[in-house]
Protein backbone atom coordinates (compact mmCIF):
# COMPACT_ATOMS: atom_id res chain seq x y z
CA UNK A 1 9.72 -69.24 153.90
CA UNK A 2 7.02 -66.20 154.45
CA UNK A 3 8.96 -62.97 154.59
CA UNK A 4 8.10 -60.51 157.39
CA UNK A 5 5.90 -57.52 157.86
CA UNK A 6 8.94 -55.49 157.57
CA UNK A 7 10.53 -56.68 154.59
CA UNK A 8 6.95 -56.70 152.48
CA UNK A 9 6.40 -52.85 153.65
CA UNK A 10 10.03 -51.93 152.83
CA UNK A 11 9.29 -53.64 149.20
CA UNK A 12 6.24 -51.66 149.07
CA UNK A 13 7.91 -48.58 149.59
CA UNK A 14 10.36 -49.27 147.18
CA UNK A 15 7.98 -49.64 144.48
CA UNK A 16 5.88 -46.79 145.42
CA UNK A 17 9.18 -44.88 145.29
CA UNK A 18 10.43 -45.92 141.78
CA UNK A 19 6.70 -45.04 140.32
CA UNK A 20 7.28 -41.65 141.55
CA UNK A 21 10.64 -41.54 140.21
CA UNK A 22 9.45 -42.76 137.16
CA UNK A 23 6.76 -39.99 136.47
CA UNK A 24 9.82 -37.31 138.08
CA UNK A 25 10.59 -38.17 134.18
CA UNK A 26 7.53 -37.01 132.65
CA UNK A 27 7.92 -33.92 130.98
CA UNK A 28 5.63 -30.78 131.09
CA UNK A 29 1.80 -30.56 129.40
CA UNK A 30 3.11 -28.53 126.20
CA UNK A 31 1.59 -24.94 126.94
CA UNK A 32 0.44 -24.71 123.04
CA UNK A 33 -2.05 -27.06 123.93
CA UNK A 34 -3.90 -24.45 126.40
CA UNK A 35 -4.47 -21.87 123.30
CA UNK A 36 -5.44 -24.62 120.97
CA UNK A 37 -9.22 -24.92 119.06
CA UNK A 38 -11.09 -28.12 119.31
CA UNK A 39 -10.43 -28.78 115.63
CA UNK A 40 -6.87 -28.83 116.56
CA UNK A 41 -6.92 -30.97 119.61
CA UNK A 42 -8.42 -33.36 117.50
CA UNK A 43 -5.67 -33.30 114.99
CA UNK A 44 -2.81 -33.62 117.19
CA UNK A 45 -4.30 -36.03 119.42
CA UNK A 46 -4.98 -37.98 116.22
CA UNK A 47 -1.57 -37.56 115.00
CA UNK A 48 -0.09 -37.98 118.54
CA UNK A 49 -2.30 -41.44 118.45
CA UNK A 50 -0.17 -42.61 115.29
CA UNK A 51 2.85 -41.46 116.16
CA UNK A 52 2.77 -43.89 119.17
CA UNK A 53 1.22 -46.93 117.38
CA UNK A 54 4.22 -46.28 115.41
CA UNK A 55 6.87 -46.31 118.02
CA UNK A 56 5.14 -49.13 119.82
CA UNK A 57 5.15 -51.44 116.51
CA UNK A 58 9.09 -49.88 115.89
CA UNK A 59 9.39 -50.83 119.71
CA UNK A 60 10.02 -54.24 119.44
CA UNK A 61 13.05 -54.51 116.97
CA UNK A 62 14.94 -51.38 118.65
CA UNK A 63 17.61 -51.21 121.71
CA UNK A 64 20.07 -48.48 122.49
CA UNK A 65 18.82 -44.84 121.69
CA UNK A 66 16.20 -45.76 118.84
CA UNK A 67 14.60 -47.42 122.09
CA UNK A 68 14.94 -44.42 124.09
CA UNK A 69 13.53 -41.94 121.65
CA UNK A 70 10.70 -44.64 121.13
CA UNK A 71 9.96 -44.68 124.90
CA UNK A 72 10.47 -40.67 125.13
CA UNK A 73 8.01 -39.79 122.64
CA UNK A 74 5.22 -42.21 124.26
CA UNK A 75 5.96 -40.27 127.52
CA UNK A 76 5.58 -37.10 125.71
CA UNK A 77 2.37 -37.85 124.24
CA UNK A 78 0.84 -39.33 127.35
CA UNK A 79 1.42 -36.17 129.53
CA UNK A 80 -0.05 -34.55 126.59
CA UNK A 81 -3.36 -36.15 126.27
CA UNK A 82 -5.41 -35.20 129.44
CA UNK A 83 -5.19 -32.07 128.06
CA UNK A 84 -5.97 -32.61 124.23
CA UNK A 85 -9.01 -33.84 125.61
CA UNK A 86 -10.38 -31.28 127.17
CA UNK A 87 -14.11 -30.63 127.48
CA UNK A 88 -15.79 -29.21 124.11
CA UNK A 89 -13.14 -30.53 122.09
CA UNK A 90 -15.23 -33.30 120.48
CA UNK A 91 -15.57 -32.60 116.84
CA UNK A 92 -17.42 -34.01 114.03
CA UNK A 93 -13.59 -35.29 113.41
CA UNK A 94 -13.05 -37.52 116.22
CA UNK A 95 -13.81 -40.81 117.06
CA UNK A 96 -14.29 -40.07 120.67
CA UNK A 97 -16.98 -40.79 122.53
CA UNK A 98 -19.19 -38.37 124.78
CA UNK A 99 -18.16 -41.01 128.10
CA UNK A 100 -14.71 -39.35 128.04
CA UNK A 101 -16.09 -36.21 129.71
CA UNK A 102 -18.50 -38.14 132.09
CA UNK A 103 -15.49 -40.45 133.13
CA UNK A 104 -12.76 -38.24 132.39
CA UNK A 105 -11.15 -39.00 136.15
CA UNK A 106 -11.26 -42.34 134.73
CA UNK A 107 -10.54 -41.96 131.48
CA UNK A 108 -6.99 -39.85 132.37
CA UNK A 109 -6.17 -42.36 134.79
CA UNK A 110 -5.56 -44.42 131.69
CA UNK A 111 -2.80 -42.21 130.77
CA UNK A 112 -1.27 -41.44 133.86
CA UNK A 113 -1.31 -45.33 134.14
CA UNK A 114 0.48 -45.40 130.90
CA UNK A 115 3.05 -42.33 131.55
CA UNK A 116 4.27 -44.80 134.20
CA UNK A 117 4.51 -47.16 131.76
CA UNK A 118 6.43 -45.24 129.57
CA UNK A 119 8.94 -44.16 132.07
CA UNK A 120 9.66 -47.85 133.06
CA UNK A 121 10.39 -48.19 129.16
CA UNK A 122 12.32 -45.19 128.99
CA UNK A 123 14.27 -45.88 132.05
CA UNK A 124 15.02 -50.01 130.63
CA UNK A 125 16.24 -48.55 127.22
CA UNK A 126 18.58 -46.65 128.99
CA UNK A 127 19.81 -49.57 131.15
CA UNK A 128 19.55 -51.68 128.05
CA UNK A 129 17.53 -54.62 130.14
CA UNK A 130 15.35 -55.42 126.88
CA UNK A 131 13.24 -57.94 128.52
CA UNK A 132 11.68 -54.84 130.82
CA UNK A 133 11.78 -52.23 127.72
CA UNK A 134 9.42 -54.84 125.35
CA UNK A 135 7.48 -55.99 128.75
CA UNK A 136 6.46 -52.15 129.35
CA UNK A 137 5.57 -51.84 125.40
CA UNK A 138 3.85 -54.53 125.48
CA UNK A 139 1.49 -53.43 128.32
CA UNK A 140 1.27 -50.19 126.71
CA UNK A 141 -0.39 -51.98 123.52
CA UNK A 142 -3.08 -53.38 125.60
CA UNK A 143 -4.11 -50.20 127.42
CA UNK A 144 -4.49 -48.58 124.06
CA UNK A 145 -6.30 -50.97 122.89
CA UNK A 146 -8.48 -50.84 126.31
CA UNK A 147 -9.09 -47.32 126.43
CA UNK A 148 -10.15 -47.88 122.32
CA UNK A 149 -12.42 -50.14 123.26
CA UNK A 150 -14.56 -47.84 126.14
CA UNK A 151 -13.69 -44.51 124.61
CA UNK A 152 -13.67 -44.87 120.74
CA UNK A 153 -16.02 -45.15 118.13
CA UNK A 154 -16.28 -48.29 116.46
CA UNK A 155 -16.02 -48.36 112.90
């Protein structure tokens, strides 16, 4: 049975509304990162970088608040990096490439994308509804390894 006009738009909404919620969540850009040299950028968006590989691999065998402080620090680091990567902070010490700054709109969507994502796993650890906690980490794992692919160098 289709469903009407009505009831589609009112789903829309809904969804449109709990994305917004969702990124009500994020935190704040961390102000240290405004005073910060390029050589540093690169060091904490490197060790940002691992610190979320690690959560994401951790991600799958935790519930209750290991699975919160998982999804918090992913969150944390994703409103952080649009401004780790700001322009003239490519060093002879990162593996970025010189696109980032030509598509940065593009290239921060990926995060904002993935702050969303974040909050969706934040928000399921704290319902405990696993299956949409490991579904968000999972789709966090492949836009990492998506933005890798455009915006890294390869070894």
């Amino acid at each position: 049975m289709p469903i009407s006009r009505l009831a589609a738009i009112s789903f829309a909404m809904l969804v449109a509304l709990g994305s917004v919620a969702a990124l009500a969540q994020a935190p704040a850009v961390d102000p240290a990162i405004a005073s910060m040299t390029p050589d540093q950028m690169v060091a904490a968006r490197q060790a940002a970088m691992k610190e979320d590989g690690g959560a994401l691999k951790a991600a799958f065998g935790q519930t209750g608040a290991e699975a919160e402080a998982s999804a918090t620090l992913l969150l944390k680091n994703f409103t952080n990096f649009p401004a780790l990567f700001k322009e003239g902070s490519l060093t002879d010490k990162s593996d970025a490439l010189p696109v980032i700054w030509t598509e940065f709109d593009k290239f921060s969507g990926i995060f904002v994308k993935d702050q969303g994502l974040a909050a969706d796993m934040l928000a399921a650890a704290k319902s405990g509804d696993q299956a949409a906690y490991l579904t968000a980490a999972k789709a966090i794992g492949a836009s990492c390894g998506e933005c890798h692919q455009t915006y890294r160098k390869k070894d």
